[in-house]
PDB file of N, CA and C in Angstrom:
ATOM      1  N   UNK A   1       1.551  32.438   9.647  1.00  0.00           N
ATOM      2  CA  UNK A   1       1.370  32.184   8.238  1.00  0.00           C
ATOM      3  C   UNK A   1       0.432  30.987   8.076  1.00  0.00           C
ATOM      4  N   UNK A   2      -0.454  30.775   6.862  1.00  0.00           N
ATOM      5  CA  UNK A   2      -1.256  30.095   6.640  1.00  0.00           C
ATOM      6  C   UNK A   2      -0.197  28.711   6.332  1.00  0.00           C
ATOM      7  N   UNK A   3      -0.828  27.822   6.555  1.00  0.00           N
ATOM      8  CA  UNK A   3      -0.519  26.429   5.878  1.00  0.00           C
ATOM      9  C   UNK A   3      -1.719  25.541   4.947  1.00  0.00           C
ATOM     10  N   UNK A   4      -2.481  25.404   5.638  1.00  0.00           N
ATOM     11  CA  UNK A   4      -3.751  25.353   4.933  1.00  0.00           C
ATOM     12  C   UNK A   4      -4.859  26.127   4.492  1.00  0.00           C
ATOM     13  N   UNK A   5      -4.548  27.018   3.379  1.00  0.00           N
ATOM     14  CA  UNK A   5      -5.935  27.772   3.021  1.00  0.00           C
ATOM     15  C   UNK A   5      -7.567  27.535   3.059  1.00  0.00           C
ATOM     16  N   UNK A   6      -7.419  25.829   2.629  1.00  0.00           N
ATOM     17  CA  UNK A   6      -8.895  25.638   2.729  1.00  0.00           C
ATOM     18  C   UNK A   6      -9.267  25.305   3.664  1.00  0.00           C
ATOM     19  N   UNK A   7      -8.927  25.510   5.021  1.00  0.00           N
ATOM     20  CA  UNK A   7      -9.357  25.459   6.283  1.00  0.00           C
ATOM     21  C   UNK A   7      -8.685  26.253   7.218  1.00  0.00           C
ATOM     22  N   UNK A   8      -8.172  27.081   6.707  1.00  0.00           N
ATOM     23  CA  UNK A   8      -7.531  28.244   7.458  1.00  0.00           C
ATOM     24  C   UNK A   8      -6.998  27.928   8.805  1.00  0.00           C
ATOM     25  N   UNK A   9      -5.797  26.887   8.843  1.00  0.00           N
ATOM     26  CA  UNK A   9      -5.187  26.099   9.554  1.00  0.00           C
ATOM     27  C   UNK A   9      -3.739  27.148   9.443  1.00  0.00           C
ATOM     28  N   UNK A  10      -3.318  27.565  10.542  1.00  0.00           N
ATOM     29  CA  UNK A  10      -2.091  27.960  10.537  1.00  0.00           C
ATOM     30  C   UNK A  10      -0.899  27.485  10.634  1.00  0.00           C
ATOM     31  N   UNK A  11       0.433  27.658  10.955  1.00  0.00           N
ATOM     32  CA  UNK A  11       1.608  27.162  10.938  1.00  0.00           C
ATOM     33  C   UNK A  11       2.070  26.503  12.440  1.00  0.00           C
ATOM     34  N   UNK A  12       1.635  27.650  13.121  1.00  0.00           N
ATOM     35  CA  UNK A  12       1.476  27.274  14.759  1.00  0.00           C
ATOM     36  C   UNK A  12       0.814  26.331  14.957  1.00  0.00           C
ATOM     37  N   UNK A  13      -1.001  26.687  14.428  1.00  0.00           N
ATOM     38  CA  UNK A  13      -1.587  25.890  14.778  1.00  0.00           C
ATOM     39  C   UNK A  13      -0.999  24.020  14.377  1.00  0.00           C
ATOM     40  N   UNK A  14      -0.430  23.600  13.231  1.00  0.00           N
ATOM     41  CA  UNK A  14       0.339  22.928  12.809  1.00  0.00           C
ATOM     42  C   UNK A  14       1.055  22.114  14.196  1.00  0.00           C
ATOM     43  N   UNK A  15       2.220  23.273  14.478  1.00  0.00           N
ATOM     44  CA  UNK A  15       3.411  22.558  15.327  1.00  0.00           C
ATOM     45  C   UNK A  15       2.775  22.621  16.631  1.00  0.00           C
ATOM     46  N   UNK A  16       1.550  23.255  17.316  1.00  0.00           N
ATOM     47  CA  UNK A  16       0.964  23.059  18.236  1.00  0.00           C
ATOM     48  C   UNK A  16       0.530  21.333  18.436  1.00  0.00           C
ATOM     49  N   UNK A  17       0.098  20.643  16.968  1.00  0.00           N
ATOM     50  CA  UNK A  17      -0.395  19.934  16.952  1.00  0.00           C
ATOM     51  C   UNK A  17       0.903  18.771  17.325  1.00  0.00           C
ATOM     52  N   UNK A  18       1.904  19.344  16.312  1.00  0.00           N
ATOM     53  CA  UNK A  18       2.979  18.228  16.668  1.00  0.00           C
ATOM     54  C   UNK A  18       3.712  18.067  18.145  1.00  0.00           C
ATOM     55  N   UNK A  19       3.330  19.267  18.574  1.00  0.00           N
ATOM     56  CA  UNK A  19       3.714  19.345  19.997  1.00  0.00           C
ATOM     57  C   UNK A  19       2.660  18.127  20.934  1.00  0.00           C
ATOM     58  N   UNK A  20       1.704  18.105  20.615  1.00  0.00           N
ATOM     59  CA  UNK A  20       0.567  17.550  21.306  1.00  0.00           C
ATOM     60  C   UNK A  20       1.171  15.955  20.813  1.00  0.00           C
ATOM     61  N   UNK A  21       1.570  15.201  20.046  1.00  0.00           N
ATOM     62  CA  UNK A  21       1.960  13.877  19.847  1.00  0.00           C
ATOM     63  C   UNK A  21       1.723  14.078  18.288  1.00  0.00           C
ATOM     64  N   UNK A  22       1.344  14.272  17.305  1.00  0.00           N
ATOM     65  CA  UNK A  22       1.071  13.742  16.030  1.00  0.00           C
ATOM     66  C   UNK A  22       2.453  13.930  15.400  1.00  0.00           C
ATOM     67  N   UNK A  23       2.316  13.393  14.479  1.00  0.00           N
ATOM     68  CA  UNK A  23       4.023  12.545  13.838  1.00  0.00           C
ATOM     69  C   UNK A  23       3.627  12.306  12.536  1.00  0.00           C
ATOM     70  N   UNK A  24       2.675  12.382  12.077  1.00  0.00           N
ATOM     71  CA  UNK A  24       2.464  12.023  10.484  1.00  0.00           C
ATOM     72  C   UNK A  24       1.104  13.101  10.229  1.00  0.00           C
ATOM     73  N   UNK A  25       1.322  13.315   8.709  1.00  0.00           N
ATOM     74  CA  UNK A  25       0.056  14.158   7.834  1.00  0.00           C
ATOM     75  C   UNK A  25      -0.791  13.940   8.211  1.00  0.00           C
ATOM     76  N   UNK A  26      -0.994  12.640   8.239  1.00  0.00           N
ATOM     77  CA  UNK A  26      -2.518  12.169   8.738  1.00  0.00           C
ATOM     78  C   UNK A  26      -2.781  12.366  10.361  1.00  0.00           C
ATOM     79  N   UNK A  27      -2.014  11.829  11.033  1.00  0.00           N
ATOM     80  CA  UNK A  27      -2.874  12.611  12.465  1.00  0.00           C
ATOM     81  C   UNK A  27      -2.826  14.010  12.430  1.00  0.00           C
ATOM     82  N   UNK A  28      -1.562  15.032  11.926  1.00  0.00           N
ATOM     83  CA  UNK A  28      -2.414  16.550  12.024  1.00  0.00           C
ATOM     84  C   UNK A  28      -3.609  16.730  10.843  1.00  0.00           C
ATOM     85  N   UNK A  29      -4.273  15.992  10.587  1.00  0.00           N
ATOM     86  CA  UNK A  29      -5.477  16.222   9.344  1.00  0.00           C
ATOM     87  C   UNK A  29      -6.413  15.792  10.478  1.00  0.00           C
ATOM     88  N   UNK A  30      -6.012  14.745  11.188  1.00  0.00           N
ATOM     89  CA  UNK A  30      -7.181  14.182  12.607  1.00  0.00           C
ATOM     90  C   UNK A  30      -7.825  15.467  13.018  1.00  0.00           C
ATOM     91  N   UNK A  31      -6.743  16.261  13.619  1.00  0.00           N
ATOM     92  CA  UNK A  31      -6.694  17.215  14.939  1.00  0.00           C
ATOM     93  C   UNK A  31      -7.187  18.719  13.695  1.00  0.00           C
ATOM     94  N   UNK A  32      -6.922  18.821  12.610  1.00  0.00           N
ATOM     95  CA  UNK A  32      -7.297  20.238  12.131  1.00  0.00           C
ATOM     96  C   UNK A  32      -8.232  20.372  10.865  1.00  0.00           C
ATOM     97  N   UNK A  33      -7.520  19.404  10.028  1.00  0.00           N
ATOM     98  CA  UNK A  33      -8.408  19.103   8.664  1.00  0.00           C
ATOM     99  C   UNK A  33      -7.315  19.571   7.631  1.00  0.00           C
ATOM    100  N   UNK A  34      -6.427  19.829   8.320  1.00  0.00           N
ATOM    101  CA  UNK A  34      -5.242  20.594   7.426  1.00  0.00           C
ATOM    102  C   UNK A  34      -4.511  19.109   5.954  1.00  0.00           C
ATOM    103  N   UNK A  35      -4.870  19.715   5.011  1.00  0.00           N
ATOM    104  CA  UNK A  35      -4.452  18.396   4.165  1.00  0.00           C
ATOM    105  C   UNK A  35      -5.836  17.758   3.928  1.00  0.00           C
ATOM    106  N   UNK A  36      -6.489  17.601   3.748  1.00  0.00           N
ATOM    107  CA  UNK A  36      -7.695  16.601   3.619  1.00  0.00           C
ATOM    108  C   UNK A  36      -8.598  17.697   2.482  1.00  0.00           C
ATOM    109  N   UNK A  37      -8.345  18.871   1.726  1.00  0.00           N
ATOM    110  CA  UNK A  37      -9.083  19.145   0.792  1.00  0.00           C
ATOM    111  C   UNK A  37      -7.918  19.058  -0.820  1.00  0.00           C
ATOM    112  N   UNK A  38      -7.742  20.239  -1.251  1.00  0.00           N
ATOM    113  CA  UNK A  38      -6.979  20.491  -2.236  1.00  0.00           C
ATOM    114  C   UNK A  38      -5.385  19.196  -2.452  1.00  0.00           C
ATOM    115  N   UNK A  39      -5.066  19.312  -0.790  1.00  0.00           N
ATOM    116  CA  UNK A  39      -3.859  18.715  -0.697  1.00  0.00           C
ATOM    117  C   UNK A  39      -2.442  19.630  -0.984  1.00  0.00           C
ATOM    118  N   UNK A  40      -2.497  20.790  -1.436  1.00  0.00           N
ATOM    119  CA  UNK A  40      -1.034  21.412  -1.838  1.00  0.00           C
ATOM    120  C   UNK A  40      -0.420  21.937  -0.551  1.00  0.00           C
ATOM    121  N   UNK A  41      -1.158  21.634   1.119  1.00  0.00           N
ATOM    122  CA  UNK A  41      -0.447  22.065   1.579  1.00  0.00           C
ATOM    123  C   UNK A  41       0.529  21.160   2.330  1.00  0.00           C
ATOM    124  N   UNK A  42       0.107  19.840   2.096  1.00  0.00           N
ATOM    125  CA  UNK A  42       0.639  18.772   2.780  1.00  0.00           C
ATOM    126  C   UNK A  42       1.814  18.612   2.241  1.00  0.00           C
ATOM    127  N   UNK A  43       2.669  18.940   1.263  1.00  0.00           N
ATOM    128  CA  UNK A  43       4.567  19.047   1.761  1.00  0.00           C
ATOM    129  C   UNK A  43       4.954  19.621   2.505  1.00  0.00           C
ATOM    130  N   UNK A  44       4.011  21.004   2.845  1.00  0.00           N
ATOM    131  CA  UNK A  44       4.747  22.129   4.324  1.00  0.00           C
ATOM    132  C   UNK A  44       4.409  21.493   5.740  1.00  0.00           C
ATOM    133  N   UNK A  45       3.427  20.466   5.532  1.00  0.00           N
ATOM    134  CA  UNK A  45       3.204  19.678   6.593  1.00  0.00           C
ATOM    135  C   UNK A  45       4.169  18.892   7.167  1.00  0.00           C
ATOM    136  N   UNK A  46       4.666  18.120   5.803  1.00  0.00           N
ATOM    137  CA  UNK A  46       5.462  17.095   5.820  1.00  0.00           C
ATOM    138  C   UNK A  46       6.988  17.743   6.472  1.00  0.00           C
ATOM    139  N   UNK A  47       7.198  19.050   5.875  1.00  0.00           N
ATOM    140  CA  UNK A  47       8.163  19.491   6.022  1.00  0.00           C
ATOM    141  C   UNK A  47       8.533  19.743   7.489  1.00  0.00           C
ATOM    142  N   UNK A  48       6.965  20.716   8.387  1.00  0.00           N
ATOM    143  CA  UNK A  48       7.137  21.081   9.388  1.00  0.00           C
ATOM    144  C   UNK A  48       7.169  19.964  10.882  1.00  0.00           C
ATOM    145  N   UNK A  49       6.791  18.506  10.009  1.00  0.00           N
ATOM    146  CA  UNK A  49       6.880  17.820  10.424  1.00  0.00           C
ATOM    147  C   UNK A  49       8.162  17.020  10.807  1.00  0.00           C
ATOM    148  N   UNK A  50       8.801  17.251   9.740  1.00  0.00           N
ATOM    149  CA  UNK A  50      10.802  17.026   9.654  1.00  0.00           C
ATOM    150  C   UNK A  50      11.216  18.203  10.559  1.00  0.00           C
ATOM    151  N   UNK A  51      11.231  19.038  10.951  1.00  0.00           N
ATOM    152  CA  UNK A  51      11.670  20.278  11.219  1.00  0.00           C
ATOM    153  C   UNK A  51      11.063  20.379  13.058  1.00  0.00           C
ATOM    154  N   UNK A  52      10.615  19.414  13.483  1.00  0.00           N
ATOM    155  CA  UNK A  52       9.925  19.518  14.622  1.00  0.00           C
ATOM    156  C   UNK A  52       9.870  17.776  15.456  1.00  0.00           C
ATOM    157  N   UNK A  53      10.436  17.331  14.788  1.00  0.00           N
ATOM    158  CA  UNK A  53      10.829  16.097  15.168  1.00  0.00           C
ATOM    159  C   UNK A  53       9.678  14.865  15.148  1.00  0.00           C
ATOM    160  N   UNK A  54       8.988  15.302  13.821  1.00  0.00           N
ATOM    161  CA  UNK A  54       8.427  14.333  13.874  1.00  0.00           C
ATOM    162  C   UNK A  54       8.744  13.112  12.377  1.00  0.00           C
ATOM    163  N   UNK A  55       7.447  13.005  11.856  1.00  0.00           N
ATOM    164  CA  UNK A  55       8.436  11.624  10.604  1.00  0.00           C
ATOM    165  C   UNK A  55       8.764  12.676   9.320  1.00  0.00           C
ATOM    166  N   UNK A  56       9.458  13.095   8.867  1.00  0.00           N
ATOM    167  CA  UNK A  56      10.138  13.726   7.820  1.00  0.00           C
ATOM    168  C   UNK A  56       9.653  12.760   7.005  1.00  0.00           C
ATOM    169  N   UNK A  57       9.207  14.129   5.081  1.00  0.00           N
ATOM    170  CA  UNK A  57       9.145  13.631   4.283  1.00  0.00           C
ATOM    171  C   UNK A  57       9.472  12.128   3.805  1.00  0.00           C
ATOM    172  N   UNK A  58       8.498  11.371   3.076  1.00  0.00           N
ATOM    173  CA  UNK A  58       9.652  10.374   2.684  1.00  0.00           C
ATOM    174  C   UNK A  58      10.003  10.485   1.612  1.00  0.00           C
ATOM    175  N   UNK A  59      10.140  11.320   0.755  1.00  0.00           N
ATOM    176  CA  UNK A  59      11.673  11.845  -0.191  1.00  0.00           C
ATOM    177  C   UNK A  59      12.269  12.165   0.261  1.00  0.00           C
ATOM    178  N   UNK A  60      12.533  12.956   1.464  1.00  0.00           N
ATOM    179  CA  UNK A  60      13.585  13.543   1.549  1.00  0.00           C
ATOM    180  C   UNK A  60      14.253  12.215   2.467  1.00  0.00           C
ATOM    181  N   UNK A  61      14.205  11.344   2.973  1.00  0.00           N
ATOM    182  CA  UNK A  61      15.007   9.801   3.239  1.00  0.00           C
ATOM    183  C   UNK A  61      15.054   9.418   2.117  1.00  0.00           C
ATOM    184  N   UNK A  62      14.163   9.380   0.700  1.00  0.00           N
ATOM    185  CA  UNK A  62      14.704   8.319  -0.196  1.00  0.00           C
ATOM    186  C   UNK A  62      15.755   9.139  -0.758  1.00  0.00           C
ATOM    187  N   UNK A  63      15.928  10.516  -0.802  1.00  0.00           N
ATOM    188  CA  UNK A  63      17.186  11.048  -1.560  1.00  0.00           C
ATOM    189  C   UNK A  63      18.414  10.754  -1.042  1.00  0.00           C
ATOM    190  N   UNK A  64      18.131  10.647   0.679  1.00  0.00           N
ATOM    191  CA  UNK A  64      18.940  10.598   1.363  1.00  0.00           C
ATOM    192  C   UNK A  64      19.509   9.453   1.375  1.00  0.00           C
ATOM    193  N   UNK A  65      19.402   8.441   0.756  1.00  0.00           N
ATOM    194  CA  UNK A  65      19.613   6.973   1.037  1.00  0.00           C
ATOM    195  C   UNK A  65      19.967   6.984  -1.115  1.00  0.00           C
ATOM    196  N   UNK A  66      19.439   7.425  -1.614  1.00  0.00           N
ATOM    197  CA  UNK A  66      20.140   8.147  -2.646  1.00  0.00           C
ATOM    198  C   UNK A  66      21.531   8.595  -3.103  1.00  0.00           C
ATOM    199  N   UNK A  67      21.813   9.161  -2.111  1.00  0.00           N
ATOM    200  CA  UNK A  67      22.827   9.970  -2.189  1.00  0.00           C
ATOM    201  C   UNK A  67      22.429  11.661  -2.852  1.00  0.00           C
ATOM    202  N   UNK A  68      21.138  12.196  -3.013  1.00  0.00           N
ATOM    203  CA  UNK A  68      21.176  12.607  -3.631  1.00  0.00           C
ATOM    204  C   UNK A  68      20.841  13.931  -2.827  1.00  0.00           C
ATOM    205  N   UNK A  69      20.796  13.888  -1.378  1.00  0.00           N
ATOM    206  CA  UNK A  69      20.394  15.204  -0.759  1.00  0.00           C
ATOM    207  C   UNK A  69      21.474  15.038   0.180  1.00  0.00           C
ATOM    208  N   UNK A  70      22.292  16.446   0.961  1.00  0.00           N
ATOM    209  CA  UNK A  70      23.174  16.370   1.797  1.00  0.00           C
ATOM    210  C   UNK A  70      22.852  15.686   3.099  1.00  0.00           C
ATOM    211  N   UNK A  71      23.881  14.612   3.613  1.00  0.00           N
ATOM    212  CA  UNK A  71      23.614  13.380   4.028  1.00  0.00           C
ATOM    213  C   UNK A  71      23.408  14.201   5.830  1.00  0.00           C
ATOM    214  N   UNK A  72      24.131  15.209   5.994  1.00  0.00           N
ATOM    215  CA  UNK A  72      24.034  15.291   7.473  1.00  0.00           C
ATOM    216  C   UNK A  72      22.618  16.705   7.712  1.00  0.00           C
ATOM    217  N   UNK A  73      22.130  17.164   7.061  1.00  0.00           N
ATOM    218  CA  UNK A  73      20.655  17.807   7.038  1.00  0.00           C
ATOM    219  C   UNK A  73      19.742  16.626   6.920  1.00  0.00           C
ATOM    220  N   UNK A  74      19.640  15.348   6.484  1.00  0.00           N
ATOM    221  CA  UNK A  74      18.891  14.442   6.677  1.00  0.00           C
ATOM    222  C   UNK A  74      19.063  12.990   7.454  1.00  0.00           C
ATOM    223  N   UNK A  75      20.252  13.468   8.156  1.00  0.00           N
ATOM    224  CA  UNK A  75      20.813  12.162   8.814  1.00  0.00           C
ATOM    225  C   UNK A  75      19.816  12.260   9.838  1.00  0.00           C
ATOM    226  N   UNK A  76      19.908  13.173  10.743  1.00  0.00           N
ATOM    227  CA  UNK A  76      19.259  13.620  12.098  1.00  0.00           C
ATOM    228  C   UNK A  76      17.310  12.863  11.563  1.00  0.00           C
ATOM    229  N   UNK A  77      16.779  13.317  10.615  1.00  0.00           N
ATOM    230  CA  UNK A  77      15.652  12.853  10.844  1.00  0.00           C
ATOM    231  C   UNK A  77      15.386  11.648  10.130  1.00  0.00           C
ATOM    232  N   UNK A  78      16.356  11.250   9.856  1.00  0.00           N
ATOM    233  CA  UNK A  78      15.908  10.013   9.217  1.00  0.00           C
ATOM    234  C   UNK A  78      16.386   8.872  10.168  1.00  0.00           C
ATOM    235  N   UNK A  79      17.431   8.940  11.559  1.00  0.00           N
ATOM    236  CA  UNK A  79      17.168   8.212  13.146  1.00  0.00           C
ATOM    237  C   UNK A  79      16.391   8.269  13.596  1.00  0.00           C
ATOM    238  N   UNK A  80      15.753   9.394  13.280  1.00  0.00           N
ATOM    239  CA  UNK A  80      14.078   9.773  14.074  1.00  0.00           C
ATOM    240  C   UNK A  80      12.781   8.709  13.823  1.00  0.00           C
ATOM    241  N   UNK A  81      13.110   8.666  12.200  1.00  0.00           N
ATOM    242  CA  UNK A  81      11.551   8.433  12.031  1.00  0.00           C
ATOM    243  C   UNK A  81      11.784   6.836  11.580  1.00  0.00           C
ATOM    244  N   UNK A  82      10.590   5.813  11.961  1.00  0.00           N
ATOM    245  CA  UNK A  82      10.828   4.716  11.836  1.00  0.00           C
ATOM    246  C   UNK A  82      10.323   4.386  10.267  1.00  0.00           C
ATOM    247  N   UNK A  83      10.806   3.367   9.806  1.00  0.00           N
ATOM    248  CA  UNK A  83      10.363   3.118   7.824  1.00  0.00           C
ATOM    249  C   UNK A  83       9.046   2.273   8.370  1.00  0.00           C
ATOM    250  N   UNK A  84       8.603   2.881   7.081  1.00  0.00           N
ATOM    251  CA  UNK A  84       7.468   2.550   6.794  1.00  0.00           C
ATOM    252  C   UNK A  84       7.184   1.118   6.643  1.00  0.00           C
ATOM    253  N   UNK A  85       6.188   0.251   6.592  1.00  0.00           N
ATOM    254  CA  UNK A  85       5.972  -0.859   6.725  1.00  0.00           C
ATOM    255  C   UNK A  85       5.869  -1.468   5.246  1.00  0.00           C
ATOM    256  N   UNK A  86       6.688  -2.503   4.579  1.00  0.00           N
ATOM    257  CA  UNK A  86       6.275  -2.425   3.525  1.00  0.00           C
ATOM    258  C   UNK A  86       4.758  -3.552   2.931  1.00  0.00           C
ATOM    259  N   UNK A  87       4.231  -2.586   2.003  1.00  0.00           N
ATOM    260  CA  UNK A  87       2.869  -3.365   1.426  1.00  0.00           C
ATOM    261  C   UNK A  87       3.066  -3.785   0.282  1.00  0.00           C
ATOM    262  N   UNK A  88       2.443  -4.768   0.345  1.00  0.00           N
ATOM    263  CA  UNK A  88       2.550  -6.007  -1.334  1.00  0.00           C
ATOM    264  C   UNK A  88       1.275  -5.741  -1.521  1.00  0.00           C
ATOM    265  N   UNK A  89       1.185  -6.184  -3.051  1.00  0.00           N
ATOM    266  CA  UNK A  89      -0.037  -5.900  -3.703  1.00  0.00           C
ATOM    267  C   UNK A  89      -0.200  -6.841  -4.048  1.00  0.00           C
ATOM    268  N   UNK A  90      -0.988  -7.916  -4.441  1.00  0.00           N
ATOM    269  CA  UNK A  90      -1.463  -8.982  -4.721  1.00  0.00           C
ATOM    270  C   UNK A  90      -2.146  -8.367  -6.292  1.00  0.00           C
TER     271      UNK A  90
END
């Protein structure tokens, strides 16, 4: 199945990538281009990225820390993935 239409990036091709080391949207956009036009496909990214052990959405941790998504479908990847660094804006 497609994941990215505007570069005709597949689903495999995707978790191939996460297999290879990438862990965030942006390095599989490095390795394919997948995400870097329209953008609508980068939640299935994000997703297949939760789903393959790499950094899961970050909604789906802020719900989770929420209370607002079931705590043990997001427990597992949210040990996984390290928080983000936080940035101040001046």
């Amino acid at each position: 199945m497609y994941v990215c239409m505007c570069h005709a990036v597949t689903e495999d091709q995707v978790k191939r990538a996460i297999d290879a080391g990438a862990n965030s949207p942006r390095q599989i956009a490095q390795g394919c281009r997948a995400g870097t036009d329209c953008g609508s496909c980068v939640r299935r990214i994000q997703a297949l990225l939760g789903e393959h052990g790499g950094r899961p959405c970050p909604t789906a941790r802020l719900a989770a820390k929420l209370g607002l998504a079931d705590p043990e479908a997001t427990a597992e990847q949210s040990r996984n993935a390290p928080e983000p660094p936080v940035r101040r804006v001046a």
